[in-house]
N, C-alpha and C. Protein backbone atom coordinates (compact mmCIF):
# COMPACT_ATOMS: atom_id res chain seq x y z
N UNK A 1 -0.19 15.55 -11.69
CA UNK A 1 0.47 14.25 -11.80
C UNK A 1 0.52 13.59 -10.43
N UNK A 2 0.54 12.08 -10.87
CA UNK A 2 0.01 11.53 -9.32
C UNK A 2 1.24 10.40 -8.93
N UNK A 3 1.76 10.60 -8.20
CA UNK A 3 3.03 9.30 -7.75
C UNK A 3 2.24 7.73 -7.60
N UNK A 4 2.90 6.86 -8.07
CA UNK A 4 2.33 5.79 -7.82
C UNK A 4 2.88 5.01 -6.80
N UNK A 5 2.71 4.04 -5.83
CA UNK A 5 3.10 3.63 -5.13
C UNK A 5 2.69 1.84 -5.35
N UNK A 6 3.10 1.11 -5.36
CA UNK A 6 2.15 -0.56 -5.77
C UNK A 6 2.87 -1.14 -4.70
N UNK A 7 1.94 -1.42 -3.41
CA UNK A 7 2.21 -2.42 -2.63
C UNK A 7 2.52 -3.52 -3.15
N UNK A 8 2.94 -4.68 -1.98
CA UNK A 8 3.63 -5.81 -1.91
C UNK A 8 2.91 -6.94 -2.44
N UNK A 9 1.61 -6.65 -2.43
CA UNK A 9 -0.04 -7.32 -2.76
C UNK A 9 0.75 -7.35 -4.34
N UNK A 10 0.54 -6.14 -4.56
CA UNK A 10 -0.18 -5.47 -6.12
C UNK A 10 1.46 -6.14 -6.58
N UNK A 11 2.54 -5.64 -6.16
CA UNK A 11 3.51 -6.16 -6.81
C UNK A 11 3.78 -7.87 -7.61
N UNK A 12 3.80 -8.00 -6.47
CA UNK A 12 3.77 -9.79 -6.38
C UNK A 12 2.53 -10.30 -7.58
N UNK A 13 1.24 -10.04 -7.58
CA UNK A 13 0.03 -10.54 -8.22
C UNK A 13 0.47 -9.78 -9.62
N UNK A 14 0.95 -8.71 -10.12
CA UNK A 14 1.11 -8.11 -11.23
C UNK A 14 2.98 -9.38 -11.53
N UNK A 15 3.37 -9.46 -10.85
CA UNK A 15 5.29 -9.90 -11.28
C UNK A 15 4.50 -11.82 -11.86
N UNK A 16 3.08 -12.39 -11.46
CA UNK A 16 2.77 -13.56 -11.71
C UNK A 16 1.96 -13.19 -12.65
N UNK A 17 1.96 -12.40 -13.79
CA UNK A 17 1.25 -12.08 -15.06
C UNK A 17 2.18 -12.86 -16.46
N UNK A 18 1.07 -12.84 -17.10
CA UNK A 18 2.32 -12.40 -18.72
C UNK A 18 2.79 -11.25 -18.21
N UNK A 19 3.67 -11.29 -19.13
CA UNK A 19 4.69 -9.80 -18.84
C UNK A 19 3.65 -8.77 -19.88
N UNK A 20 2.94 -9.28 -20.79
CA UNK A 20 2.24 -8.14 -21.98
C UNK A 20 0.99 -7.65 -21.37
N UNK A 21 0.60 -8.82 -20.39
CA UNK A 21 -0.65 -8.27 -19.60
C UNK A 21 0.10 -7.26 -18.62
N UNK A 22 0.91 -7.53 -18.40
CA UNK A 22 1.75 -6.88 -16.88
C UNK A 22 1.92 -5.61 -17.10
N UNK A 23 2.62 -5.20 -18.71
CA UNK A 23 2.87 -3.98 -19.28
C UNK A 23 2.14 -3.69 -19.53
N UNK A 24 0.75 -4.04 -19.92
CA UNK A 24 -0.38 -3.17 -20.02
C UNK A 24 -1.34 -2.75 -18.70
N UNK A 25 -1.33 -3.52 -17.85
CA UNK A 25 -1.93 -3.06 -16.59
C UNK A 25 -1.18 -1.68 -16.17
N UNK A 26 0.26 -1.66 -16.33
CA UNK A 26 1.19 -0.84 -15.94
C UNK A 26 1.11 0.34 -16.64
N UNK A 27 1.17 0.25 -18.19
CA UNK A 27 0.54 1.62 -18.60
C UNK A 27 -0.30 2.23 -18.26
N UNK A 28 -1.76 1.66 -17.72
CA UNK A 28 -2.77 1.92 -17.62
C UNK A 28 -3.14 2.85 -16.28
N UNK A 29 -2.32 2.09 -15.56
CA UNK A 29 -1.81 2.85 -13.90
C UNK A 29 -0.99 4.02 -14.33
N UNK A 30 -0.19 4.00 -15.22
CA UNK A 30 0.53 5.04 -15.49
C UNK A 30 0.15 6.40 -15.92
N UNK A 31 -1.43 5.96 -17.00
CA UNK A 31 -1.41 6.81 -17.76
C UNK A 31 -2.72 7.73 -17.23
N UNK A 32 -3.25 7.09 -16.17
CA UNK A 32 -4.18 7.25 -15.06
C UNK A 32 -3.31 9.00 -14.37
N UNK A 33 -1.95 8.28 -13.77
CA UNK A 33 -1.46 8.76 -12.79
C UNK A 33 -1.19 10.44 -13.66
N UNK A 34 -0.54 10.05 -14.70
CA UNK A 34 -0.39 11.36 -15.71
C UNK A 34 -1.54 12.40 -15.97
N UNK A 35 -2.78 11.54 -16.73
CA UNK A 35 -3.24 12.37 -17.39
C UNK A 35 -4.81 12.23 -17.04
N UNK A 36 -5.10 11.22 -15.81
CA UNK A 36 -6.34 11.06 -15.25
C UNK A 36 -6.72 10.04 -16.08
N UNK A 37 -6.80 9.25 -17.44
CA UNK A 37 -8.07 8.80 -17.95
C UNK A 37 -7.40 7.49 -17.60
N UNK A 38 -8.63 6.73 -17.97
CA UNK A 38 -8.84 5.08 -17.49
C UNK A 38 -10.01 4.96 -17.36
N UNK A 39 -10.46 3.53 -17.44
CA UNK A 39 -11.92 3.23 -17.11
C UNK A 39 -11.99 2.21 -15.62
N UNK A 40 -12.52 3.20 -14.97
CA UNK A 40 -12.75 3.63 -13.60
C UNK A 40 -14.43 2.81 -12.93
N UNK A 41 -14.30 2.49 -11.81
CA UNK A 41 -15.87 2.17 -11.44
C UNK A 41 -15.64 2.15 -10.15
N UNK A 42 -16.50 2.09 -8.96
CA UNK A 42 -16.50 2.26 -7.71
C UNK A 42 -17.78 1.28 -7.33
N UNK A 43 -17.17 0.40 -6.44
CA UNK A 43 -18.94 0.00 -5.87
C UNK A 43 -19.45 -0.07 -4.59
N UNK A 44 -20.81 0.04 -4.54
CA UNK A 44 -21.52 0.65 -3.74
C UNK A 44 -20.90 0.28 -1.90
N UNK A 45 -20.10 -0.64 -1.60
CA UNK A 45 -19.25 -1.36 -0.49
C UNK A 45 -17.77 -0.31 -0.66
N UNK A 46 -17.42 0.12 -1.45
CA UNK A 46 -16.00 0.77 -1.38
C UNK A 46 -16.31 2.22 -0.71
N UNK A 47 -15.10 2.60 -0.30
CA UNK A 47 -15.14 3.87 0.33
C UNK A 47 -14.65 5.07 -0.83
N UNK A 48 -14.85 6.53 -0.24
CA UNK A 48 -14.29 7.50 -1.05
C UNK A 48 -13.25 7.13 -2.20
N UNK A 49 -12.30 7.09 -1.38
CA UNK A 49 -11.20 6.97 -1.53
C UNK A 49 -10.14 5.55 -2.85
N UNK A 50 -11.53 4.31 -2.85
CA UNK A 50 -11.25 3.38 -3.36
C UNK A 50 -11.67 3.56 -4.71
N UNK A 51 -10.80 3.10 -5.66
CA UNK A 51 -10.83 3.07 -6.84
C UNK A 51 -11.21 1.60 -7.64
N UNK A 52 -11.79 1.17 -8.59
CA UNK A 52 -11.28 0.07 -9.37
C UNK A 52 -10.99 0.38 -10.62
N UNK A 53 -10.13 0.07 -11.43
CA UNK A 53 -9.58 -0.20 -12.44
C UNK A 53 -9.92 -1.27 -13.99
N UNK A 54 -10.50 -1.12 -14.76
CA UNK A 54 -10.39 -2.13 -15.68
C UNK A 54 -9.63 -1.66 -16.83
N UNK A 55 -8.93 -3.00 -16.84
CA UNK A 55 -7.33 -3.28 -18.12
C UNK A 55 -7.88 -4.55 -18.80
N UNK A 56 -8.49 -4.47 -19.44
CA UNK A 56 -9.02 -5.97 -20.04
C UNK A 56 -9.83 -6.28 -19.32
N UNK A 57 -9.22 -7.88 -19.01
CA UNK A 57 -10.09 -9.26 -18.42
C UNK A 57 -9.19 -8.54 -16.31
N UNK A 58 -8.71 -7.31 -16.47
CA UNK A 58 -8.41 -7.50 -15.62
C UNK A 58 -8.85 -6.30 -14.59
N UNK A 59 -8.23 -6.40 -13.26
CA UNK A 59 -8.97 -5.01 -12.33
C UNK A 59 -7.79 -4.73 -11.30
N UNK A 60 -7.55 -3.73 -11.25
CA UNK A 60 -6.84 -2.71 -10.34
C UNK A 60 -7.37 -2.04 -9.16
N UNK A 61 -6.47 -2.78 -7.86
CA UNK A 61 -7.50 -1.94 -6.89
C UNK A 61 -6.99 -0.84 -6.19
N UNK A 62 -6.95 0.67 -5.97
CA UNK A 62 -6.47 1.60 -5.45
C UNK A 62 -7.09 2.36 -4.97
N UNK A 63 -6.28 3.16 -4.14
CA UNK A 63 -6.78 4.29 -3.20
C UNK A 63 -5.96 5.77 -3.77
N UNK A 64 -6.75 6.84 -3.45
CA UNK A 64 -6.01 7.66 -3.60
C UNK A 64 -5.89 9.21 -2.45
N UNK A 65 -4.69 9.28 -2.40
CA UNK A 65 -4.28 9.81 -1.30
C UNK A 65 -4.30 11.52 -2.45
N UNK A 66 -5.37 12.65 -1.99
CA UNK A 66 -5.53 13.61 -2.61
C UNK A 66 -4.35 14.55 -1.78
N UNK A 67 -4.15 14.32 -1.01
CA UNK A 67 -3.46 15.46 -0.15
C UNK A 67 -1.81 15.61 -0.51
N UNK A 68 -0.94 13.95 -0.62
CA UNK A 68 0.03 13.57 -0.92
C UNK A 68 -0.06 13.38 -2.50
N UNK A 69 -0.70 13.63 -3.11
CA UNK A 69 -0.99 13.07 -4.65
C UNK A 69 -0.52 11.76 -5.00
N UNK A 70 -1.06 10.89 -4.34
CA UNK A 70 -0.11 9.21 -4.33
C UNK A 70 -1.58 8.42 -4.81
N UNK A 71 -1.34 7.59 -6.15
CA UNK A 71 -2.45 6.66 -6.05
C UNK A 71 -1.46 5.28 -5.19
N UNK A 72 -2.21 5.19 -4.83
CA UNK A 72 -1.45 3.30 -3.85
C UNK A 72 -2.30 2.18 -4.32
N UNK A 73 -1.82 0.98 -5.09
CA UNK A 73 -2.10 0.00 -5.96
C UNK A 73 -2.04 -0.83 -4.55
N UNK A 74 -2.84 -1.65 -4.80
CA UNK A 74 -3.59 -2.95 -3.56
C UNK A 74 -3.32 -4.14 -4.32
N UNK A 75 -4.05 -4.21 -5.50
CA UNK A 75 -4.10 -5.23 -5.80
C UNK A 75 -4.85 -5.20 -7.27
N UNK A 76 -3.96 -6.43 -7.83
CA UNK A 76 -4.56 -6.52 -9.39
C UNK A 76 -5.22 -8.20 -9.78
N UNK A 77 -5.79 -8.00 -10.50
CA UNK A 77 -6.35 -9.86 -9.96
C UNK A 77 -7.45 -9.71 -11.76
N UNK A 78 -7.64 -10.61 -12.05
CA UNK A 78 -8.39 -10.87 -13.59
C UNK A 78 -10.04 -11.66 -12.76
N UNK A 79 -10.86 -11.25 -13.64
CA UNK A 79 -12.38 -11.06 -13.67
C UNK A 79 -12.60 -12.37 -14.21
């Protein structure tokens, strides 16, 4: 199990959602952090460490800290 952490970025850009998009981005981070699954992609400019996220029309950007077990949310923003 992985602690989540959602910067000030990720906060703010997720609190200017619908709230139904908001709760579902949020599960999605959640259910990531629990049980690993989500649909995941990386591109060829990101580092190890960087994650993206797709929740719909939308994308999640994180890092994950393997040592501390912390994913850290950057930023969420729609496609």
């Amino acid at each position: 199990m992985w602690v989540v952490d959602w910067t000030l970025p990720a906060r703010v850009a997720l609190s200017r959602l619908h709230w139904l998009d908001a709760a579902r981005i949020d599960e999605a981070v959640e259910r990531f952090a629990k049980a690993g699954e989500g649909d995941f992609y990386r591109l060829p400019e990101d580092d190890a460490v960087t994650l993206r996220m797709r929740v719909g029309s939308y994308r999640v950007r994180l890092t994950r800290d393997v040592r501390e077990r912390v994913l850290r949310i950057w930023w969420v923003y729609r496609v």
